[in-house]
Protein backbone atom coordinates (compact mmCIF):
# COMPACT_ATOMS: atom_id res chain seq x y z
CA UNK A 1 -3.04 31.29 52.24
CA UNK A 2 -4.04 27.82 51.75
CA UNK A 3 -7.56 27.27 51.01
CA UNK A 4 -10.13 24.18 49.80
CA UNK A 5 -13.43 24.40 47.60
CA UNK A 6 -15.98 26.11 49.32
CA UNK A 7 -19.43 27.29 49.69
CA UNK A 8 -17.68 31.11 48.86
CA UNK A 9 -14.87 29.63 45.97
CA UNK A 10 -18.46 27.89 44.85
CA UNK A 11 -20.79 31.04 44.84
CA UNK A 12 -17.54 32.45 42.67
CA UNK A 13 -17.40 29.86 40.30
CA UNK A 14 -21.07 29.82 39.53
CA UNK A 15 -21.15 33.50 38.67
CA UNK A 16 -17.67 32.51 36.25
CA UNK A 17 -19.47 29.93 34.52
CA UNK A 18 -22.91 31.90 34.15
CA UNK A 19 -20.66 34.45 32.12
CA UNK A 20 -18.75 31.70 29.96
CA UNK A 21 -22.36 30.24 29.37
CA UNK A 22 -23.06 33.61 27.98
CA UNK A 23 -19.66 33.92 26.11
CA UNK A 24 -20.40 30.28 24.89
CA UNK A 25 -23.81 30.91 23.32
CA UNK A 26 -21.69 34.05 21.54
CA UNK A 27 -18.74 31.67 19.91
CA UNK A 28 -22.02 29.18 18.57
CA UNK A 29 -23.90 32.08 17.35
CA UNK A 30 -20.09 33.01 15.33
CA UNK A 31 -19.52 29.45 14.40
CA UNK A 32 -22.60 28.83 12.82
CA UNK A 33 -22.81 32.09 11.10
CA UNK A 34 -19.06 31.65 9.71
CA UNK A 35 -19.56 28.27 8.47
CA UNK A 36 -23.20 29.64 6.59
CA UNK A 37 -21.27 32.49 4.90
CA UNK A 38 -18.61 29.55 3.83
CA UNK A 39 -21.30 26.98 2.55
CA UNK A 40 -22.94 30.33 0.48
CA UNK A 41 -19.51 31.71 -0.90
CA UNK A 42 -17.76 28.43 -2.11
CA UNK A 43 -21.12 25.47 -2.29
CA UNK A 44 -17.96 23.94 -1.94
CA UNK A 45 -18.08 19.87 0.77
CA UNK A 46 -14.25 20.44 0.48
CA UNK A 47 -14.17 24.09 1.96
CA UNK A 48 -16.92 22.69 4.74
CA UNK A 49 -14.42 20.22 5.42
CA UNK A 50 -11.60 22.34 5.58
CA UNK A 51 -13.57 25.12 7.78
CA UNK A 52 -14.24 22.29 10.19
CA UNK A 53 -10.62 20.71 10.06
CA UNK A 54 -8.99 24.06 10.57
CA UNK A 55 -10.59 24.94 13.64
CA UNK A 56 -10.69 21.12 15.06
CA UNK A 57 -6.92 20.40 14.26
CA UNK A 58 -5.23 22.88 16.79
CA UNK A 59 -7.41 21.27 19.27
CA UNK A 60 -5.77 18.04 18.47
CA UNK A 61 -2.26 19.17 17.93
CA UNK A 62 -1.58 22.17 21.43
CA UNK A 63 -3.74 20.20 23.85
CA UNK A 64 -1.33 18.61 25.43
CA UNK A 65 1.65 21.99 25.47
CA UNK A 66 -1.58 24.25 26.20
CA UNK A 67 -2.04 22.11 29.20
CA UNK A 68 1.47 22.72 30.76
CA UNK A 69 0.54 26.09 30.42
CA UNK A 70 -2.90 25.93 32.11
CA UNK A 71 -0.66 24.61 34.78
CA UNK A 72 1.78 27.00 35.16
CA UNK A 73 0.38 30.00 34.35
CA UNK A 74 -2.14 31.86 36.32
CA UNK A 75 -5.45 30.25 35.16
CA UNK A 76 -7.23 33.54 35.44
CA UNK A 77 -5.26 35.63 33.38
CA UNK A 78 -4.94 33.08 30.81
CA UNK A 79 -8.68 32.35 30.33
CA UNK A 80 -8.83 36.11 30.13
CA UNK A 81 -6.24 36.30 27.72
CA UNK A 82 -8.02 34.27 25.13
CA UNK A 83 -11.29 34.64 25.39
CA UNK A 84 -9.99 38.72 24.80
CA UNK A 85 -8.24 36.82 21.74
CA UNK A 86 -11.37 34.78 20.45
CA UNK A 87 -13.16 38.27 20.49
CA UNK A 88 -10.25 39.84 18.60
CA UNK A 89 -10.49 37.83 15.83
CA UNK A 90 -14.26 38.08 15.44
CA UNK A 91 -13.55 41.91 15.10
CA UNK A 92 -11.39 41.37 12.72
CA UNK A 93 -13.61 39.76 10.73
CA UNK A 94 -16.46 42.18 11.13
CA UNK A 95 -14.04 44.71 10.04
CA UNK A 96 -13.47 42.47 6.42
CA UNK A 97 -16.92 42.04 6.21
CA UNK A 98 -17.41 45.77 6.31
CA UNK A 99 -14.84 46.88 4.31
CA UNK A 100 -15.95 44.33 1.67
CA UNK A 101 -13.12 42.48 1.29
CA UNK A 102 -13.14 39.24 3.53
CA UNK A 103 -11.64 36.11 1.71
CA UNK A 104 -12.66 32.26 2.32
CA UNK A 105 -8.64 31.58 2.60
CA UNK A 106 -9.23 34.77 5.34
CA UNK A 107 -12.07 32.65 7.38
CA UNK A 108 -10.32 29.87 7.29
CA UNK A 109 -6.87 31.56 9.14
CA UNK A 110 -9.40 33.35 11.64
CA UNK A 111 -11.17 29.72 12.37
CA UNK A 112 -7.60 28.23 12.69
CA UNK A 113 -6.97 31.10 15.28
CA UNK A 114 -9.87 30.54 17.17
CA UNK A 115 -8.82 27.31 17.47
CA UNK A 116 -5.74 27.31 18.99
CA UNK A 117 -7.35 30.12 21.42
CA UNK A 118 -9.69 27.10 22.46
CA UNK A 119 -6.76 24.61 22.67
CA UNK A 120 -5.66 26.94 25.72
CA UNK A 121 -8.95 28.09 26.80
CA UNK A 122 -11.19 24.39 27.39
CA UNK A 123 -8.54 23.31 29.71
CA UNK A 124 -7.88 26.13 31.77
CA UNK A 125 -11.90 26.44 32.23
CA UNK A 126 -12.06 22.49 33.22
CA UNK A 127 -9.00 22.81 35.26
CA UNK A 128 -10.30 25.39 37.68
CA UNK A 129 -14.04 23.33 38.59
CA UNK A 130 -12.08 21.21 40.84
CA UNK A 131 -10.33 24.08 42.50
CA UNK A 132 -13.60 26.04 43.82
CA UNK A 133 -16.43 23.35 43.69
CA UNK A 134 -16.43 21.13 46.62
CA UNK A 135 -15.92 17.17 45.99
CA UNK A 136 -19.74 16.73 46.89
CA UNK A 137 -21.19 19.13 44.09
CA UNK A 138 -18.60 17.89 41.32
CA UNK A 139 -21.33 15.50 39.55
CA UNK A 140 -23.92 17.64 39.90
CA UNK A 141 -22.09 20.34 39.17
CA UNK A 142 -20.59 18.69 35.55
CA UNK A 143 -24.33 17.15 35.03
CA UNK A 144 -25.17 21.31 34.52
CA UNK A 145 -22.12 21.62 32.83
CA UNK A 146 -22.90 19.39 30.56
CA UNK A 147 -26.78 20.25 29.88
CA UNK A 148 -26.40 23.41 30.11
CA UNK A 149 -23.29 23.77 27.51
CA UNK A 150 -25.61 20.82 25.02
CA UNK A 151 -28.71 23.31 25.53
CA UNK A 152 -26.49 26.97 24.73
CA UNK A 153 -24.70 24.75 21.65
CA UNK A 154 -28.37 23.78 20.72
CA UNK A 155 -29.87 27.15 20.64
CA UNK A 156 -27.22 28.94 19.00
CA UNK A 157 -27.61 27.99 14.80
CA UNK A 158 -31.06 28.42 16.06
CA UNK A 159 -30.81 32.13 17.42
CA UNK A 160 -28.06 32.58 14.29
CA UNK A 161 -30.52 31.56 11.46
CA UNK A 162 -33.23 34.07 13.04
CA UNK A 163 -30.89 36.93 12.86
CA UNK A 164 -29.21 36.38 9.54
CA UNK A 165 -33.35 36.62 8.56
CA UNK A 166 -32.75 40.57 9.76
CA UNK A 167 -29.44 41.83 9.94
CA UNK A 168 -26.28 41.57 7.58
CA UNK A 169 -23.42 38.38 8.85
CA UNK A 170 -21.49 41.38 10.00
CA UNK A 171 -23.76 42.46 12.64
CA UNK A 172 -24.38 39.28 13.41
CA UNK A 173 -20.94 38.69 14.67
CA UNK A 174 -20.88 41.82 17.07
CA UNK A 175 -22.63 39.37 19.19
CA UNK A 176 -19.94 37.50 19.56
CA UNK A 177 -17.66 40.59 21.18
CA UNK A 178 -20.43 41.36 23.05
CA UNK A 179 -20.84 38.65 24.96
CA UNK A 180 -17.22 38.23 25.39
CA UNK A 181 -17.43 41.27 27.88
CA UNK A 182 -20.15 39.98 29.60
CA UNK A 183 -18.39 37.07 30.45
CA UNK A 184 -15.14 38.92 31.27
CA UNK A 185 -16.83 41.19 33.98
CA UNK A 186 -17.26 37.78 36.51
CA UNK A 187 -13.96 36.81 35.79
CA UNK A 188 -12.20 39.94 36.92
CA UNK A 189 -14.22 39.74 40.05
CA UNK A 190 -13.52 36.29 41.44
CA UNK A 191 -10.07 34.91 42.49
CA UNK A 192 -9.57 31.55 41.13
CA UNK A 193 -7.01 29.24 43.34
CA UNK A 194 -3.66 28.95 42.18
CA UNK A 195 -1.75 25.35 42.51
CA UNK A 196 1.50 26.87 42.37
CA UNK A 197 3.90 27.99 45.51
CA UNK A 198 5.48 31.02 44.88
CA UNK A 199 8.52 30.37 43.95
CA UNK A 200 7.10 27.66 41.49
CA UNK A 201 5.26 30.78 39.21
CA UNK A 202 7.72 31.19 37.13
CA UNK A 203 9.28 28.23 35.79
CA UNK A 204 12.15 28.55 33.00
CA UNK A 205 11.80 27.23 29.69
CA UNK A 206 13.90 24.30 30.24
CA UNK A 207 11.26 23.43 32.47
CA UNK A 208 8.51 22.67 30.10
CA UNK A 209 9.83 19.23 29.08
CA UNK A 210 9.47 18.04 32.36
CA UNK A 211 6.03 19.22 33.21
CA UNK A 212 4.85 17.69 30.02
CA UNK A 213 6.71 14.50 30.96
CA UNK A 214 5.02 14.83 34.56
CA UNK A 215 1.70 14.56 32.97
CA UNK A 216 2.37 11.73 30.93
CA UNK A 217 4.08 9.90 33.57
CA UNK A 218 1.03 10.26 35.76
CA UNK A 219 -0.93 8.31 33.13
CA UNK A 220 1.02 5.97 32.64
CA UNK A 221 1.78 4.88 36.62
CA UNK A 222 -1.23 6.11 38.21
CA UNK A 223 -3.80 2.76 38.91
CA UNK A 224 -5.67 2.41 36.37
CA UNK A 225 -5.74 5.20 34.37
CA UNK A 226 -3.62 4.21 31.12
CA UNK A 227 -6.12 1.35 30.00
CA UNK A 228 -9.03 3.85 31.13
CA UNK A 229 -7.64 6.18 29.17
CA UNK A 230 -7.24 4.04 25.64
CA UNK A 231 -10.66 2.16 26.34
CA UNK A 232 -12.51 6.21 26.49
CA UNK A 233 -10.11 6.74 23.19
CA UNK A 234 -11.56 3.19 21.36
CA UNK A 235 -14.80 3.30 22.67
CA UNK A 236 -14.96 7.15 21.03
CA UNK A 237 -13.42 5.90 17.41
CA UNK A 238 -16.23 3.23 17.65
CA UNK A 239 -18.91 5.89 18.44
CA UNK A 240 -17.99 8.17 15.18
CA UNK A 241 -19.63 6.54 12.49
CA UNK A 242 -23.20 7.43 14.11
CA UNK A 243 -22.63 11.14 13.82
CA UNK A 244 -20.99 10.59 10.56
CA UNK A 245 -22.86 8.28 8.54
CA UNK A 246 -26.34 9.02 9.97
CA UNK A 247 -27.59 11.41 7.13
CA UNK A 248 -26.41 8.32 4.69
CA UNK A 249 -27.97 5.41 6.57
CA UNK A 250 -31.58 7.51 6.27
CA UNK A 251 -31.19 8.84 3.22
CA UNK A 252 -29.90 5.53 1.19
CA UNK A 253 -30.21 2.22 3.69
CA UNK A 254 -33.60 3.83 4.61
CA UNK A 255 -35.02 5.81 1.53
CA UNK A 256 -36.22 8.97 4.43
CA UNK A 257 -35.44 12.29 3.89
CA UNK A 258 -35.15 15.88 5.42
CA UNK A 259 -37.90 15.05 7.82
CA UNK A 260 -37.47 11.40 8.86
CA UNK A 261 -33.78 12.47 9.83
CA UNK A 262 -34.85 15.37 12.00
CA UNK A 263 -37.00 12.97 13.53
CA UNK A 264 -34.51 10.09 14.58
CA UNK A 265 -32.09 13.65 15.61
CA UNK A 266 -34.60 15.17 17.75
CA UNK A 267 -35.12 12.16 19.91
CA UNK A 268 -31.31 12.02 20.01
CA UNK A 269 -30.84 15.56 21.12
CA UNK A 270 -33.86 14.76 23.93
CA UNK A 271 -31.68 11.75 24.77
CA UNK A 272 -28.80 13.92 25.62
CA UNK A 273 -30.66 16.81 27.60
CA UNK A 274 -32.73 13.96 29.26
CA UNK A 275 -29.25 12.73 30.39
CA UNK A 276 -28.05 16.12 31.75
CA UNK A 277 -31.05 16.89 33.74
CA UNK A 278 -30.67 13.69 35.26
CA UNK A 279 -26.99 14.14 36.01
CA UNK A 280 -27.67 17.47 37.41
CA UNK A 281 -30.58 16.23 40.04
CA UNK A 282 -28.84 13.65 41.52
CA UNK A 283 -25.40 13.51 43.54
CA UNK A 284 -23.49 11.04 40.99
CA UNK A 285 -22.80 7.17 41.97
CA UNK A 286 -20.87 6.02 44.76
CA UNK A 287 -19.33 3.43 42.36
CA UNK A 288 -18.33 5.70 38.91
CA UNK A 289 -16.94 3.36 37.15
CA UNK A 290 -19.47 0.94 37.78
CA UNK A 291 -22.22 3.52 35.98
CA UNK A 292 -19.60 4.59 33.61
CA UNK A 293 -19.43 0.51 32.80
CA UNK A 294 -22.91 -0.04 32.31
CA UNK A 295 -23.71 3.34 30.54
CA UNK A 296 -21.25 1.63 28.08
CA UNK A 297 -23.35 -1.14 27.20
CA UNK A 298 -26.47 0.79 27.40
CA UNK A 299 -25.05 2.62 24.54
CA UNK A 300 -23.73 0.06 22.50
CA UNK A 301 -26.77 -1.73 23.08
CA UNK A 302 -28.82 1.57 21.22
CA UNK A 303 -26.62 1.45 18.81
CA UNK A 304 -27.46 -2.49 18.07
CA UNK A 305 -31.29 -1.13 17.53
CA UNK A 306 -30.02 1.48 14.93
CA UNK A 307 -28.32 -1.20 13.46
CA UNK A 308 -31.09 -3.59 13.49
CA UNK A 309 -33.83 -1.47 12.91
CA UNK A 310 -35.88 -2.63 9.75
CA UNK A 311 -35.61 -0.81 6.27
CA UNK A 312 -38.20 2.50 6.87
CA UNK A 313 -39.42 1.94 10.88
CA UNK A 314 -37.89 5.53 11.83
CA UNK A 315 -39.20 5.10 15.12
CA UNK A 316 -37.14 2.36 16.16
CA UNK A 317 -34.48 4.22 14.73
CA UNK A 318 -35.57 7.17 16.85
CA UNK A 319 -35.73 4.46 19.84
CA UNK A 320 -32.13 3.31 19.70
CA UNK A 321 -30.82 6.92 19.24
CA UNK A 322 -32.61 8.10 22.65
CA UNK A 323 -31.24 4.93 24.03
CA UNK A 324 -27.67 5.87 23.77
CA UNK A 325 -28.26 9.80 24.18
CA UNK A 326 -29.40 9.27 27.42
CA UNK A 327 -26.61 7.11 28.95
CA UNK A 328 -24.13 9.31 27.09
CA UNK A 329 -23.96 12.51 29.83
CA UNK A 330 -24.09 9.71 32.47
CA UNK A 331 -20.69 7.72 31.38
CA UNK A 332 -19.10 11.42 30.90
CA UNK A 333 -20.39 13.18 34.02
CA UNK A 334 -18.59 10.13 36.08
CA UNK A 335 -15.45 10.11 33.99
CA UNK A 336 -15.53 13.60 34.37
CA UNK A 337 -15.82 13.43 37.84
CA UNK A 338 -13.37 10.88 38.67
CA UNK A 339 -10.55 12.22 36.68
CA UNK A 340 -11.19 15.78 38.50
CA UNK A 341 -10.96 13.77 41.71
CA UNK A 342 -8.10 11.36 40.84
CA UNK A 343 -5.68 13.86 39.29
CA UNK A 344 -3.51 15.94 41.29
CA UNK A 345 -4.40 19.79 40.85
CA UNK A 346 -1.04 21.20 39.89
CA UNK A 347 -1.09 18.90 37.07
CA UNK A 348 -4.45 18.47 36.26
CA UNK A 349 -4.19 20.69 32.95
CA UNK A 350 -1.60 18.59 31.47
CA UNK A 351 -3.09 15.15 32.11
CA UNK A 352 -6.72 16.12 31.15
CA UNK A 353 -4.99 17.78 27.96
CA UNK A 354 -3.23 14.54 26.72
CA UNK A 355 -6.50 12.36 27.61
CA UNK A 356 -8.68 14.64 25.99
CA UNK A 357 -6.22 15.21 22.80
CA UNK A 358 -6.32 11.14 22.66
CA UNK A 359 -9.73 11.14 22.78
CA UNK A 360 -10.09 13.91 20.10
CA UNK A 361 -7.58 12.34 17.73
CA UNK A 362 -9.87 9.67 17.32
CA UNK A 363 -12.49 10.85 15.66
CA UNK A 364 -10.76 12.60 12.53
CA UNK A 365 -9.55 9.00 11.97
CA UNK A 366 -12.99 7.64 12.58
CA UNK A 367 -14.79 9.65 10.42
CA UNK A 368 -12.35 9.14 7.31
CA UNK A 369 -12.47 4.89 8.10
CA UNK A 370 -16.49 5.10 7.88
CA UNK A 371 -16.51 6.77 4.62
CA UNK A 372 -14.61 3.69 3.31
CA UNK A 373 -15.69 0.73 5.46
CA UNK A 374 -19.20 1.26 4.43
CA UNK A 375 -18.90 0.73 0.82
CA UNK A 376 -17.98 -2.56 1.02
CA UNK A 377 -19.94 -3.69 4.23
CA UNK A 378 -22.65 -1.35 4.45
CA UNK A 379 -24.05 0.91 7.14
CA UNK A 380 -26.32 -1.38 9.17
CA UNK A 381 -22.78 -4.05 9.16
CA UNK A 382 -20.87 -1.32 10.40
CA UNK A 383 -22.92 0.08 13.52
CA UNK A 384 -23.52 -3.96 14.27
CA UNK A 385 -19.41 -4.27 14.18
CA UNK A 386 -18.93 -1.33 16.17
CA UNK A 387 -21.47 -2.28 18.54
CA UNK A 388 -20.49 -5.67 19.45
CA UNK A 389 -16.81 -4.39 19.49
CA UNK A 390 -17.21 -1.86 22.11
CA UNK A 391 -18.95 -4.56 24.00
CA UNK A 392 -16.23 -6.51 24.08
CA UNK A 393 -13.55 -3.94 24.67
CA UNK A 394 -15.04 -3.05 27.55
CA UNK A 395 -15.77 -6.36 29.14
CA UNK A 396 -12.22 -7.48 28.23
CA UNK A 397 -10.53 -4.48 29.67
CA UNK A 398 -13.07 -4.30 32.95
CA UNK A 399 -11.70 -7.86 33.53
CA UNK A 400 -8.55 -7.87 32.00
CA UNK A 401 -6.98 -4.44 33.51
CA UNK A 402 -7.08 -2.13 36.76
CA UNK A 403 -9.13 0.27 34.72
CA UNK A 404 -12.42 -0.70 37.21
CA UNK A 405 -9.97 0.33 40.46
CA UNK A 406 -8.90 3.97 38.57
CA UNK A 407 -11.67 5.91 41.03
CA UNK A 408 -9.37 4.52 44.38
CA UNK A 409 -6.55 6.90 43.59
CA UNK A 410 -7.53 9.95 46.19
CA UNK A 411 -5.97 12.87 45.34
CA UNK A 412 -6.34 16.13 47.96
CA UNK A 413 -4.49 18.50 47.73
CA UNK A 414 -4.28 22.59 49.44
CA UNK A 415 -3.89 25.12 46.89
CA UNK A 416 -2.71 28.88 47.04
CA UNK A 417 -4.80 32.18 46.30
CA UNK A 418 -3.69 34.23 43.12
């Protein structure tokens, strides 16, 4: 039966992603709580470091097989599959914990698990929005998204650091399982669209090669979406050394503390939510990459006030961080909205997978380069550099490539019922 998004495939998707909000707010509750017992045990940067490498890494590294998967796999039973997983190892860990005899080397293998779980599991989730939410609720639809996911990622250490006030980390985690279910009872009762014809649903092994090539060849040919592709991949590697370098750049350029960086954060963090509820009001831009353009330089331009601000004046500090928070949902509500439009649905796994594992790669490399470029040029130099360098990029490759016509590829396509 060959359907399209719907008003029905839409009332089903909202009651799926009510339950992975839910099952979300569970895995940030975990996370937090894991790392916490990690920074207790060991006081140990290195094992932070590790904990956070560990379960980043597989991210990096399956993306782009996980997303051949998404695509040929039924997305419903593989969501299923390991989100059942993610809860899995959480028991497992409760169990250690109350048997006494949980490890750091253990934690780490369990976050590394998790992580490949979520290699497969954040692309099957994105690749199904275009499948039952019609073309004219995609932006508003990934404005939620993105609020709402900001807001449950938000309130999770804080929900975590009230519990581990009354209950043991063990307990804690049951959470975790227990929201798992509640997310898993919407999922059994929708049907998700399939992109595959049936005699396409079960591919042989020798198969895989050439769906991964598929995806890769669609980036590369299709108008546009190559340079778009390595700008979003620069433009992120220029963005890192805000997240990473803030605490130093108050602490030592700036002589605050504790309070003055909460301060600068907390306008941030109302940048970004400020962002989502305005990307969740409004139908999205006729021209995308147009606002994804200009959200660019309203960005860098925030970040040229953080790098300008004078020694101690938080507030402009505070100024250019709401400055780039709020243009940040903006520039990836479009881009999320034009690639879910652009990219052909039997595929759309595997090419979001390599863009997204692009992306990703570039901020391990990112946050290592800041911890050395600063020493020798300082923090304020390097946020000014980075600044006027994604400036550039972007006006060079608006001018200098088809990345501005990416949005005119039109991609519709029928897709079958599992």
């Amino acid at each position: 039966m060959q359907i399209q998004p719907s008003e029905t495939t839409f009332r089903s998707y909202l009651a799926f992603w009510v339950g992975q909000l839910v099952s979300l707010l569970g895995s940030s509750i975990a996370q937090f709580v894991i790392i916490w017992w990690v920074t207790l045990e060991t006081g140990s940067p290195l094992y932070l470091s590790l904990a956070a490498l560990v379960g980043f890494a597989p991210a990096i590294i399956l993306s782009p097989f996980a997303g051949v998967f998404v695509d040929r796999w039924s997305r419903k039973a593989l969501i299923g599959i390991v989100d059942f997983l993610q809860a899995l190892a959480t028991v497992i860990l409760i169990l250690l914990f109350s048997l006494g005899s949980v490890s750091v080397w253990q934690v780490l293998v369990l976050l590394a698990l998790r992580g490949v779980f979520q290699a497969f599991h954040s692309p099957g989730v994105a690749a199904i929005i275009p499948l039952m939410v019609p073309r004219d609720k995609l932006s508003r639809m990934n404005g939620l998204n993105f609020l709402f996911n900001g807001a449950v990622t938000l309130v999770g250490p804080v929900v975590a650091a009230v519990l581990l006030e009354v209950w043991p980390i063990g307990q804690v985690l049951w959470i975790d399982a227990v929201t798992f279910l509640v997310a898993l009872l919407p999922l059994l009762a929708i049907t998700i669209p399939s992109v595959r014809d049936g005699e396409d649903k079960n591919p042989g092994r020798n198969s895989f090669k050439k769906e991964l090539g598929e995806g890769i060849a669609f980036i590369r040919h299709a108008r546009g979406v190559l340079p778009f592709a390595m700008v979003a991949t620069t433009l992120n590697f220029l963005l890192t050394p805000v997240g990473t370098l803030m605490p130093y750049y108050i602490k030592f350029e700036h002589f605050g503390d504790a309070p003055e960086l909460a301060f600068v954060m907390a306008f941030f963090q109302g940048g970004i939510l400020a962002g989502g509820v305005l990307m969740s009001l409004i139908k999205g831009f006729r021209r995308k990459m147009v606002a994804v353009a200009l959200s660019v330089y309203v960005i860098f331009f925030g970040y040229i006030i953080l790098a300008f601000a004078p020694i101690g004046y938080f507030w402009i500090m505070a100024i250019g961080g709401l400055v780039m928070a709020l243009c940040i949902p903006v520039a990836n509500v479009s881009i999320q909205t034009i690639l879910q439009t652009i990219i052909p649905a039997k595929m759309f796994g595997r090419v979001t997978s390599v863009i997204g594992a692009l992306s990703s790669a570039a901020s391990p490399l990112g946050m290592v380069l800041s911890g050395v470029v600063v020493g020798f040029i300082g923090t304020s130099s390097l946020f000014l550099a980075c600044s006027v360098s994604g400036i550039l990029i972007m006006t060079l490759s608006w001018f200098f490539t088809n990345m501005r016509h990416v949005e005119e590829t039109n991609t519709i396509e029928n897709v079958n019922a599992e």
